[in-house]
Protein backbone atom coordinates (compact mmCIF):
# COMPACT_ATOMS: atom_id res chain seq x y z
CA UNK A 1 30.90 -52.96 30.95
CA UNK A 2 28.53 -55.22 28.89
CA UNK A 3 24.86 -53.86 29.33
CA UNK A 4 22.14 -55.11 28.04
CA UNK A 5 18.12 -53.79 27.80
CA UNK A 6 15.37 -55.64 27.32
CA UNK A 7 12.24 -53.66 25.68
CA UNK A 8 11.93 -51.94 22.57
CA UNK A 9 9.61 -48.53 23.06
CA UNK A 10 10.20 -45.40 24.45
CA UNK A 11 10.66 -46.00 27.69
CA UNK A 12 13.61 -48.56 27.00
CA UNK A 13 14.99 -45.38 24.49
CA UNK A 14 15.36 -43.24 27.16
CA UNK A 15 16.79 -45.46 29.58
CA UNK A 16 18.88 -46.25 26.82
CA UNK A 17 20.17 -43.15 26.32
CA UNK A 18 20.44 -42.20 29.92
CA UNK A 19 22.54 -45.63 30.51
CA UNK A 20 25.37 -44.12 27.75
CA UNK A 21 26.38 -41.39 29.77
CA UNK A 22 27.73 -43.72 32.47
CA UNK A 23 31.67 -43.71 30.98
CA UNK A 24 32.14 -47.65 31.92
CA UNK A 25 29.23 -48.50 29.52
CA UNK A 26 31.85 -50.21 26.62
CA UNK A 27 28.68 -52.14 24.78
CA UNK A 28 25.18 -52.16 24.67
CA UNK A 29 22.42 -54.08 23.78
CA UNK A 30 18.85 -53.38 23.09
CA UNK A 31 16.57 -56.78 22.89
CA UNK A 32 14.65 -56.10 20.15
CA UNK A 33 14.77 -52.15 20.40
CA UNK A 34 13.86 -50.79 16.79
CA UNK A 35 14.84 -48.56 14.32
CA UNK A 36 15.21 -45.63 16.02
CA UNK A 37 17.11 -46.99 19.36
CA UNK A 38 19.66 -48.18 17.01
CA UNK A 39 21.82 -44.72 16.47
CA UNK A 40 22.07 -45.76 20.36
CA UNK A 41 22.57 -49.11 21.05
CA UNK A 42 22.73 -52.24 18.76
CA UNK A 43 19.48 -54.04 18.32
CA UNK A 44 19.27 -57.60 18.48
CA UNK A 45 15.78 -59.18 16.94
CA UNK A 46 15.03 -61.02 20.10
CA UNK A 47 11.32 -60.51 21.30
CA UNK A 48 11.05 -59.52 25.14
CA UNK A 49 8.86 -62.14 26.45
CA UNK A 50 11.53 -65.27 23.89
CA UNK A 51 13.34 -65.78 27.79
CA UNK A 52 15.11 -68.30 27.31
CA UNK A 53 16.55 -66.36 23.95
CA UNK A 54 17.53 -63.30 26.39
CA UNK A 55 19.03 -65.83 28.72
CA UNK A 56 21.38 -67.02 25.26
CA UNK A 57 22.28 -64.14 23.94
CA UNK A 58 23.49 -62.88 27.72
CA UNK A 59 25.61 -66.19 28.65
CA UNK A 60 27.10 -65.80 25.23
CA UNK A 61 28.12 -62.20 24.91
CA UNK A 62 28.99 -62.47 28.49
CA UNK A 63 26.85 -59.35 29.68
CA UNK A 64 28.01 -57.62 32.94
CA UNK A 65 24.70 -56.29 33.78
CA UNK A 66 20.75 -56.56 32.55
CA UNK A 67 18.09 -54.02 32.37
CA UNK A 68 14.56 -56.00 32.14
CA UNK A 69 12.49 -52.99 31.43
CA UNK A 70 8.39 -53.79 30.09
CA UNK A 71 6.25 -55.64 32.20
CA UNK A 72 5.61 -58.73 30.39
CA UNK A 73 9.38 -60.51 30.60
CA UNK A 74 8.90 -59.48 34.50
CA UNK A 75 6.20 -61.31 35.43
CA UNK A 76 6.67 -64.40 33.05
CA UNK A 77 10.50 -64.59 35.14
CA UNK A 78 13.13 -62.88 32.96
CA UNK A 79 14.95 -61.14 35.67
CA UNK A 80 14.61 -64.83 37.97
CA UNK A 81 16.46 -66.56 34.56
CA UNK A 82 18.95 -64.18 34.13
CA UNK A 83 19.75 -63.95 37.76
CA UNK A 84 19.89 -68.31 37.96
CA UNK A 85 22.71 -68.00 35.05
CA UNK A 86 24.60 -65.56 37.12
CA UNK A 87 23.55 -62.29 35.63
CA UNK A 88 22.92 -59.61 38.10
CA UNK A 89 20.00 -57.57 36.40
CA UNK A 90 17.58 -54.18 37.43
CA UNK A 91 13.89 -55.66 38.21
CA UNK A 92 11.64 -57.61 40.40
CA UNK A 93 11.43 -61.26 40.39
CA UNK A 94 8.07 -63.04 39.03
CA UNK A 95 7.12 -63.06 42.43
CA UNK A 96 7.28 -59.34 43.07
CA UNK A 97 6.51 -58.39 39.57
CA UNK A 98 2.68 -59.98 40.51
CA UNK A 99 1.95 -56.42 42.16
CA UNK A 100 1.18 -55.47 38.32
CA UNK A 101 0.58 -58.70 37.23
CA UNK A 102 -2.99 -59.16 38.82
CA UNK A 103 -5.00 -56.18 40.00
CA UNK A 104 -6.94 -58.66 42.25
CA UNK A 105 -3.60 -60.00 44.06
CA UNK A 106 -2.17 -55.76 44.24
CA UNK A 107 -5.77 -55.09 45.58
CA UNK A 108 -6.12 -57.52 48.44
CA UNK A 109 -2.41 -56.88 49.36
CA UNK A 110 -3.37 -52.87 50.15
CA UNK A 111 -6.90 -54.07 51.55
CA UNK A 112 -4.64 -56.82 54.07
CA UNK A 113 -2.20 -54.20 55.07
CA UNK A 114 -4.29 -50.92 55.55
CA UNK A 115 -2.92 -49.45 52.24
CA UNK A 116 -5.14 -46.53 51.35
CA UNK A 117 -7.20 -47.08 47.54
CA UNK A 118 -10.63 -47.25 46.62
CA UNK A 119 -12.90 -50.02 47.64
CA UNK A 120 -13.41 -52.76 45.25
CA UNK A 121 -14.97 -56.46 44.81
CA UNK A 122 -13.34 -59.24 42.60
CA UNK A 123 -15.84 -61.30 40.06
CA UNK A 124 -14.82 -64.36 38.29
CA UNK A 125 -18.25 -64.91 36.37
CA UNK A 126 -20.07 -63.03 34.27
CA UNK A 127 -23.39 -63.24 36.18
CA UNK A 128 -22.33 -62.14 39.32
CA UNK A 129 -20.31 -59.16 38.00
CA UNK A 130 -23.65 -57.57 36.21
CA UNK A 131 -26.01 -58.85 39.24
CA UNK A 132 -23.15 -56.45 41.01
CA UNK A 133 -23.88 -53.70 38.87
CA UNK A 134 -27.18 -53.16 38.63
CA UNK A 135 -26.67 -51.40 41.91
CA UNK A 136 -23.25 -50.42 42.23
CA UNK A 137 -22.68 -46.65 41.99
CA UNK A 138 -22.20 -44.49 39.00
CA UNK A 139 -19.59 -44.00 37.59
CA UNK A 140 -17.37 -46.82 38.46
CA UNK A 141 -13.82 -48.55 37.26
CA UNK A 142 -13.88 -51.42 35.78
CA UNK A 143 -10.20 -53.46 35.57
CA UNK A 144 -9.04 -56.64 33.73
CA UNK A 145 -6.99 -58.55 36.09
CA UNK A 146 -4.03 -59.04 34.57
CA UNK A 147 -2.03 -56.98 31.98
CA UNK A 148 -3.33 -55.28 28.80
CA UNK A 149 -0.92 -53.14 27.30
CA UNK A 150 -1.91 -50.50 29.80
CA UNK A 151 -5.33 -50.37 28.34
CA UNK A 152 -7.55 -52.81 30.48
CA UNK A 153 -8.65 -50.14 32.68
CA UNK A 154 -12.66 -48.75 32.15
CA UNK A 155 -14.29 -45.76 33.48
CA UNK A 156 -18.04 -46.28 33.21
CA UNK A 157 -19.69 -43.05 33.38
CA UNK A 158 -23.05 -45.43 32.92
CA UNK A 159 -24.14 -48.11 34.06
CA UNK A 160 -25.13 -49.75 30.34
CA UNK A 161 -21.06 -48.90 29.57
CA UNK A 162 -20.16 -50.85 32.40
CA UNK A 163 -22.08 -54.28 31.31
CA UNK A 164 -20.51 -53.22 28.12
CA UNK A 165 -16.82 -53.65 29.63
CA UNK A 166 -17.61 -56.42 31.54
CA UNK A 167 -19.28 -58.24 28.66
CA UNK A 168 -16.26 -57.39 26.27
CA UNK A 169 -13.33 -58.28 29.03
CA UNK A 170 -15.36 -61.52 30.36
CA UNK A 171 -16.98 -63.19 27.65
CA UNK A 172 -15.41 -61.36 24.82
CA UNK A 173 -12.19 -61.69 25.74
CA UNK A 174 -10.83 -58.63 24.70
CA UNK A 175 -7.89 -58.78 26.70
CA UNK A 176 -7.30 -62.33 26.04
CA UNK A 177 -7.09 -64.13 29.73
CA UNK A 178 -6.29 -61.22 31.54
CA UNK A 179 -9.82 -60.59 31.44
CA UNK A 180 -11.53 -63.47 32.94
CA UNK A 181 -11.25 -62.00 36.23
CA UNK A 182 -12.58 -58.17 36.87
CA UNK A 183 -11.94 -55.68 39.64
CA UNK A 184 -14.93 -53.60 39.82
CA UNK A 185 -13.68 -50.72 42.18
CA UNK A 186 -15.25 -47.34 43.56
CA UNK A 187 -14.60 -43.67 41.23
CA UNK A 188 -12.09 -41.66 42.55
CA UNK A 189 -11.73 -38.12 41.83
CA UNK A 190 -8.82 -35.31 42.40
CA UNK A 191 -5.77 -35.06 40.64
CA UNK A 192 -3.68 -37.99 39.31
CA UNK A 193 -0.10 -38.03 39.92
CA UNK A 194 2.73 -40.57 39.05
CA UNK A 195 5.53 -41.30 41.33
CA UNK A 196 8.53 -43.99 40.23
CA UNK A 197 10.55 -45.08 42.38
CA UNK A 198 14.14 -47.19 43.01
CA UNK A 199 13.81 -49.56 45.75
CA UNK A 200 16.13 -52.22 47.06
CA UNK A 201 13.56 -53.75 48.84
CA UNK A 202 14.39 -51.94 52.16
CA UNK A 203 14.84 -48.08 50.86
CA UNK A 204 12.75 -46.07 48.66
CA UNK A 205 14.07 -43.28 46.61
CA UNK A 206 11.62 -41.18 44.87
CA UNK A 207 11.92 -39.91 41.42
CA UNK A 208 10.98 -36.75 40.75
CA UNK A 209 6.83 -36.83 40.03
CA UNK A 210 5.04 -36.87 36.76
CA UNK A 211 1.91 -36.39 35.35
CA UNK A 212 0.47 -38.35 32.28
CA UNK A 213 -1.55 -37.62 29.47
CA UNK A 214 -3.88 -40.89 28.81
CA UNK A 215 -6.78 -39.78 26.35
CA UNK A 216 -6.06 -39.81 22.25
CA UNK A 217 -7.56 -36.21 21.77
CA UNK A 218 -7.08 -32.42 23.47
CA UNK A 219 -9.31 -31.92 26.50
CA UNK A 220 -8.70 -35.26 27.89
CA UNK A 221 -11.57 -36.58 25.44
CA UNK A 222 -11.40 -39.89 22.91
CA UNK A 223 -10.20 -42.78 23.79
CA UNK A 224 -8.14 -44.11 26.46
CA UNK A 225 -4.13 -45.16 25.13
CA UNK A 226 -0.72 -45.75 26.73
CA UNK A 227 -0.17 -41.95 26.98
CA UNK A 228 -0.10 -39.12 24.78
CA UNK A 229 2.35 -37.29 26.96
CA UNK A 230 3.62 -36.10 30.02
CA UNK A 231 5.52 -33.26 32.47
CA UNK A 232 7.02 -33.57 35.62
CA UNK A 233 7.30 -32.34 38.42
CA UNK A 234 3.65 -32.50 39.31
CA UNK A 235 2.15 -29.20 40.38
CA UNK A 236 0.00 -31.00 43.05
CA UNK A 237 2.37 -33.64 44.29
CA UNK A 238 4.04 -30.82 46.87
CA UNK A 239 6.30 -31.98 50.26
CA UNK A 240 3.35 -32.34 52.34
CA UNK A 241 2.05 -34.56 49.82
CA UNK A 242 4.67 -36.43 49.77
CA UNK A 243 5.58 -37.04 53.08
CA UNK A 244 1.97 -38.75 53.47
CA UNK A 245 2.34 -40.43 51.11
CA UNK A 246 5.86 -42.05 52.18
CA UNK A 247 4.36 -42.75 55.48
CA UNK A 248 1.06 -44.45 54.35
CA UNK A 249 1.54 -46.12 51.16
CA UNK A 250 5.30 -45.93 49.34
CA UNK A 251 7.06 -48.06 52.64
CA UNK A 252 3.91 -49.65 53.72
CA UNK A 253 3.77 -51.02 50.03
CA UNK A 254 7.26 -52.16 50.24
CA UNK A 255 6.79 -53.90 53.90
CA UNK A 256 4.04 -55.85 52.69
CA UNK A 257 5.76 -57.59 49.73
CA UNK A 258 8.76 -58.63 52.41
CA UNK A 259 5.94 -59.91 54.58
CA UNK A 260 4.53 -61.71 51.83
CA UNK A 261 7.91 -62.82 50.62
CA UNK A 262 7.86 -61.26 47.47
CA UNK A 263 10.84 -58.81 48.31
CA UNK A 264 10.58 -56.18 45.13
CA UNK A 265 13.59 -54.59 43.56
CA UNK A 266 13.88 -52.27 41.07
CA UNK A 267 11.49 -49.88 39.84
CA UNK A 268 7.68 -49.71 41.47
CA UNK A 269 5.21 -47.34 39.65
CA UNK A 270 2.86 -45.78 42.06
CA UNK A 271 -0.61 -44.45 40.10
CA UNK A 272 -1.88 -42.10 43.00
CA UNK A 273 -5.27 -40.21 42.97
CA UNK A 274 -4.90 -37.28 45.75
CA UNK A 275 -8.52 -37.54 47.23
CA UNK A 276 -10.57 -35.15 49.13
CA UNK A 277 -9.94 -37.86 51.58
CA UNK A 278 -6.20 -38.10 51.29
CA UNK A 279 -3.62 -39.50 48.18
CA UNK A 280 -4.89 -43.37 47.43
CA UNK A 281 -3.66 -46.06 45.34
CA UNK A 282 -4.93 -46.15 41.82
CA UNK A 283 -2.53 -49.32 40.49
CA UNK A 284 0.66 -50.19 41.01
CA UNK A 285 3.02 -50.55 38.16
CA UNK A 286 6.34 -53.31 38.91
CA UNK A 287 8.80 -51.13 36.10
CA UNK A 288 9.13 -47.49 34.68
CA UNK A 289 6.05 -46.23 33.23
CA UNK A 290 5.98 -45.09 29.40
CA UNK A 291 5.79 -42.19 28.97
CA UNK A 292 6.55 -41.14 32.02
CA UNK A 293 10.01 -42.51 32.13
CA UNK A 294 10.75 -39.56 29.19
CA UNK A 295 10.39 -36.80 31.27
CA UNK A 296 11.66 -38.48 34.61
CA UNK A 297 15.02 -39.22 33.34
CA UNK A 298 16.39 -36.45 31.52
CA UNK A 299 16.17 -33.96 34.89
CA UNK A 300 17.86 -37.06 36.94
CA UNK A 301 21.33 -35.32 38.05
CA UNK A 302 22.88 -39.02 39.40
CA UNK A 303 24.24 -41.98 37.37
CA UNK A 304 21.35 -44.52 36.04
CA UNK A 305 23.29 -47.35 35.88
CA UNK A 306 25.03 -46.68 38.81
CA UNK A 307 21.94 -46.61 40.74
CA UNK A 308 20.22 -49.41 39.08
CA UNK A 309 22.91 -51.52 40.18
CA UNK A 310 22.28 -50.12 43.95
CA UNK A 311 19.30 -51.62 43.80
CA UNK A 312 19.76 -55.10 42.67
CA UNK A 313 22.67 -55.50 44.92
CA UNK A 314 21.08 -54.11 47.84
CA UNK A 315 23.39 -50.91 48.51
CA UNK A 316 20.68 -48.10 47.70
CA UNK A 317 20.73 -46.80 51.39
CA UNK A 318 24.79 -45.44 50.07
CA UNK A 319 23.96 -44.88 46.42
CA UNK A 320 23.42 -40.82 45.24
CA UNK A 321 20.05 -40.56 43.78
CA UNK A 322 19.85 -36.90 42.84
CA UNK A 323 17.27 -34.76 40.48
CA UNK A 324 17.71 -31.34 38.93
CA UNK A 325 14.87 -28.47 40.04
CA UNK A 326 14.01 -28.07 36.56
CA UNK A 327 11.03 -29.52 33.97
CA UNK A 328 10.27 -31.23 31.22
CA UNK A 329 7.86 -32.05 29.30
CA UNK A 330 7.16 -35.10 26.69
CA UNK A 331 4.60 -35.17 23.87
CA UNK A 332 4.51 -37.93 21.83
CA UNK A 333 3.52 -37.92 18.01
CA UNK A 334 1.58 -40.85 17.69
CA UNK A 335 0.28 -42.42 14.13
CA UNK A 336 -3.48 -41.38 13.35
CA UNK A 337 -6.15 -43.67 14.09
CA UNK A 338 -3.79 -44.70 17.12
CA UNK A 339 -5.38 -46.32 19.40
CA UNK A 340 -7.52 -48.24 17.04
CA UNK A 341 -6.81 -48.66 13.84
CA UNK A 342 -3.55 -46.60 12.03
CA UNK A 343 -1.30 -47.19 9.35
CA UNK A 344 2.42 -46.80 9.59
CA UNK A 345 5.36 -47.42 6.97
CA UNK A 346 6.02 -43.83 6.58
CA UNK A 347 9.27 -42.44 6.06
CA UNK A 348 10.48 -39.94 9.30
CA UNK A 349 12.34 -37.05 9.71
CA UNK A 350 13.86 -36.21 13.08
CA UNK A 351 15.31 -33.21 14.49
CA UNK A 352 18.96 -34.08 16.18
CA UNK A 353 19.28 -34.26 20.14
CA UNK A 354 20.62 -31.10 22.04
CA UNK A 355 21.48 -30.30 25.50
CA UNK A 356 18.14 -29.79 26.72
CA UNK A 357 16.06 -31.26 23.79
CA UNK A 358 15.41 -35.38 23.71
CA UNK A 359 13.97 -37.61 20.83
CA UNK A 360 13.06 -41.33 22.30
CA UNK A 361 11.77 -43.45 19.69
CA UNK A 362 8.48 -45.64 20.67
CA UNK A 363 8.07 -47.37 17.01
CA UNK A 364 10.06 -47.16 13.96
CA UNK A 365 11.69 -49.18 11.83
CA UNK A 366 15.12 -49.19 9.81
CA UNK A 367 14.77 -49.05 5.88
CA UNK A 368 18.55 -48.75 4.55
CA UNK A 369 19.08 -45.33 5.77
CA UNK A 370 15.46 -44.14 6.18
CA UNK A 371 13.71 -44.42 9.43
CA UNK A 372 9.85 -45.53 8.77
CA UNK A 373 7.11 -45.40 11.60
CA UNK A 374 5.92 -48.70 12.69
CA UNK A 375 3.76 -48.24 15.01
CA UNK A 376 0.68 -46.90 17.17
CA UNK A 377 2.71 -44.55 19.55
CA UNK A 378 5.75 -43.33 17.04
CA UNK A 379 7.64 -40.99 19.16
CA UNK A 380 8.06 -38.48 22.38
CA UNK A 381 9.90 -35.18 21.76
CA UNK A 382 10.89 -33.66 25.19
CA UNK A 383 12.12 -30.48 26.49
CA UNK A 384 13.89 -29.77 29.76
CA UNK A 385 14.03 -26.45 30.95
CA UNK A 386 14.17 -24.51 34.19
CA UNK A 387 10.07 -23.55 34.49
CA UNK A 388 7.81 -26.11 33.15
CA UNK A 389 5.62 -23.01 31.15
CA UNK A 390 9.16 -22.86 29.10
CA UNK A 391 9.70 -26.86 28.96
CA UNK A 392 5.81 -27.07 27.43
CA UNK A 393 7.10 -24.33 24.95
CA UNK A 394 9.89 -25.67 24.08
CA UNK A 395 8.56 -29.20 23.28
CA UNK A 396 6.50 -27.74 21.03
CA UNK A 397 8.55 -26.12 19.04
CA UNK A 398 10.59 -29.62 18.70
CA UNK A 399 7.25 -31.25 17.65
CA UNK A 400 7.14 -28.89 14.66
CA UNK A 401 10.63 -30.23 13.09
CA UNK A 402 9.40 -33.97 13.28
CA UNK A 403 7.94 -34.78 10.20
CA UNK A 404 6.12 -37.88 8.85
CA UNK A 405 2.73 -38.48 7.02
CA UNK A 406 0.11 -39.73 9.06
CA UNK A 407 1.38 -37.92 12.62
CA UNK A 408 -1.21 -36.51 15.03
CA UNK A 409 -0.04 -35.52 18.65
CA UNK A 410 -2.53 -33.66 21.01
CA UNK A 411 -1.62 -29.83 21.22
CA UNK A 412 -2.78 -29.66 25.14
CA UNK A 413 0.59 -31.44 27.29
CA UNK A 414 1.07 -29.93 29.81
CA UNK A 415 -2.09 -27.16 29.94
CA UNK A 416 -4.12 -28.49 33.30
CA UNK A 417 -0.54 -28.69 35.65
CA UNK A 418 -0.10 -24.50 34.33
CA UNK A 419 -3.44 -23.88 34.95
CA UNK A 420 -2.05 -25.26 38.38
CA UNK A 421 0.35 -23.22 38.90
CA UNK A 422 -1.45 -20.26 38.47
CA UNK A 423 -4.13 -21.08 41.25
């Protein structure tokens, strides 16, 4: 089989990777991928959002099946191009894909159907936003509505920081259009906990949960980035957990989008916050989450591809979707300065892949045979093991054989979900 992936970071690595083991899998095709993807799959220098490019390069080398894997190509239509040219392909149409696409259209869908997430209001102007907040409570979340790299999300722990996020998403468009409407919703507290999941749009199939690592520095302080790391299973996502949480949000989420007719297939992130008052929505996600996808995938017993195809074609109900009882844990080395301001170019050197041991390369470049970073978020070294105290241990031994000037990673992965596990 012909497969082709769409994405170039570490998420698309380790589906990547995790693709290869299916024995069928005769080519495969990373659109743009980078330096490091390409000991796994050839890269083509096709950018993920150039569609009608994808669309191209897929009639011509006559792919058999298409993995659309970052969130921009999804909602601008890749998956709906792909499929009008014949191409059967893992992902939700535009039309689905708008459940990450706008935080006000994901909001008012949970608030119409009874899903459980904090209360919010919507503001298309500046002066009503900040006429909002000069009474709304402390601290609050502010949220561009559309997408921003995973970084258009603000926790004002004051009320001058929230004008300040307003002012710099509204009027200084920090987050280009995206920004020019804001969710303003209520703070949340309890523990965070990630759940992916494969759905047909009639079945839901779990993957094992996760927990992320979003702050630049140790102790969850500096500033907020795509993720610094991550283990899974979550310590505080148990069965009861859960089962609630099937019941009142996973096929309640998937119910509404058939009764809005916006069917979604593939993979839907859920970003949960388990309340004193229950497990809420915190956003929804319409593809695997980065870097959660790292530490999800390598203790997944079944066959990716296999499944993926399930759930395009509407067979997950039959398909074998299967996890190990193990951990893992992720922590990615990340360029200093990330997520600001960082400079890359430098040459890398990489400890080898093992049984239990994983290197999925976010941003790197090719430089005859050297490997150079190129990028804000470099790498994620995980480690699988039986108990995640041995996983964390083991990923950080890996860290210390990955070498290149200008690497920082945070030293803490993993620390608040043992302090868990010791309550």
């Amino acid at each position: 089989m012909k497969i082709m992936v769409v994405g170039g970071g570490g998420r698309e690595h380790a589906i990547i990777k995790k693709i290869k083991e299916n024995p069928n899998v005769t080519e495969l095709y990373a659109l743009p991928g980078n330096g490091g993807i390409a000991a796994d799959a050839e890269c083509v220098s096709i950018g993920a959002k150039d569609i009608p490019a994808i669309v191209a390069f897929a009639q011509e080398k006559k792919i058999d099946f298409a993995v659309v894997a970052p969130d921009d190509p999804l909602v601008l239509g890749a998956v709906d191009a792909l499929n009008a040219v014949g191409i059967p392909c893992f992902g939700p149409e535009a039309k689905a894909a708008i459940i990450e696409g706008s935080k006000v259209f994901s909001k008012n869908l949970m608030k119409k159907y009874g899903i459980p997430t904090a209360a919010y209001e919507v503001f298309e102007d500046v002066a009503s936003a900040l006429a909002y907040l000069e009474t709304a409570p402390i601290p609050t979340v502010i949220k561009a509505d559309g997408l921003a790299l995973g970084k258009g999300v603000i926790i004002a722990q004051t009320r001058e920081e929230a004008v300040a996020a307003v002012r710099s998403m509204m009027e200084d468009k920090q987050f280009g259009e995206s920004g020019s409407r804001v969710v303003i919703e209520e703070f949340l507290t309890g523990p965070e906990v990630s759940v992916l999941a494969f759905t047909d749009g009639n079945v839901v199939r779990p993957m094992v949960s996760s927990m992320d690592h979003k702050r630049a520095l140790d102790h969850d302080e500096g500033l907020n980035t795509g993720g610094m790391g991550t283990i899974a299973p979550n310590p505080y996502y148990t069965p009861e957990i859960a089962d609630v949480c099937m019941k009142t949000i996973f096929l309640p989420t998937i119910d509404a989008m058939n009764k809005e007719g916006r069917t979604f297939r593939g993979c839907l992130y859920f970003g949960l916050m388990l309340t004193p008052n229950g497990p809420k929505v915190i956003e929804y996600n319409c593809r695997f989450g980065d870097p959660e996808t790292q530490v999800v995938l390598p203790l997944m017993e079944s066959d990716l591809l296999t499944v993926m195809m399930a759930t395009a074609n509407g067979t997950l109900a039959d398909a074998e979707v299967r996890f190990s009882d193990g951990a893992a844990c992720c922590v990615i080395v990340a360029s200093k300065g990330y997520p600001v301001k960082y400079e890359s170019g430098y040459p890398m050197e990489l400890p080898a892949d093992t049984a239990d041991r994983f290197i999925y390369v976010a941003g790197a470049k090719k430089d005859g045979d050297r490997l150079l970073s190129a990028g804000g978020r470099v790498l994620g070294v995980t480690a699988v093991a039986e108990t995640l105290d041995v996983a964390v241990k083991k990923a950080y031994e890996h860290v210390e054989k990955v070498h290149f000037e200008n690497g920082y990673h945070r030293s803490d992965i993993g620390a608040r979900a043992l302090a868990a596990l010791q309550k």
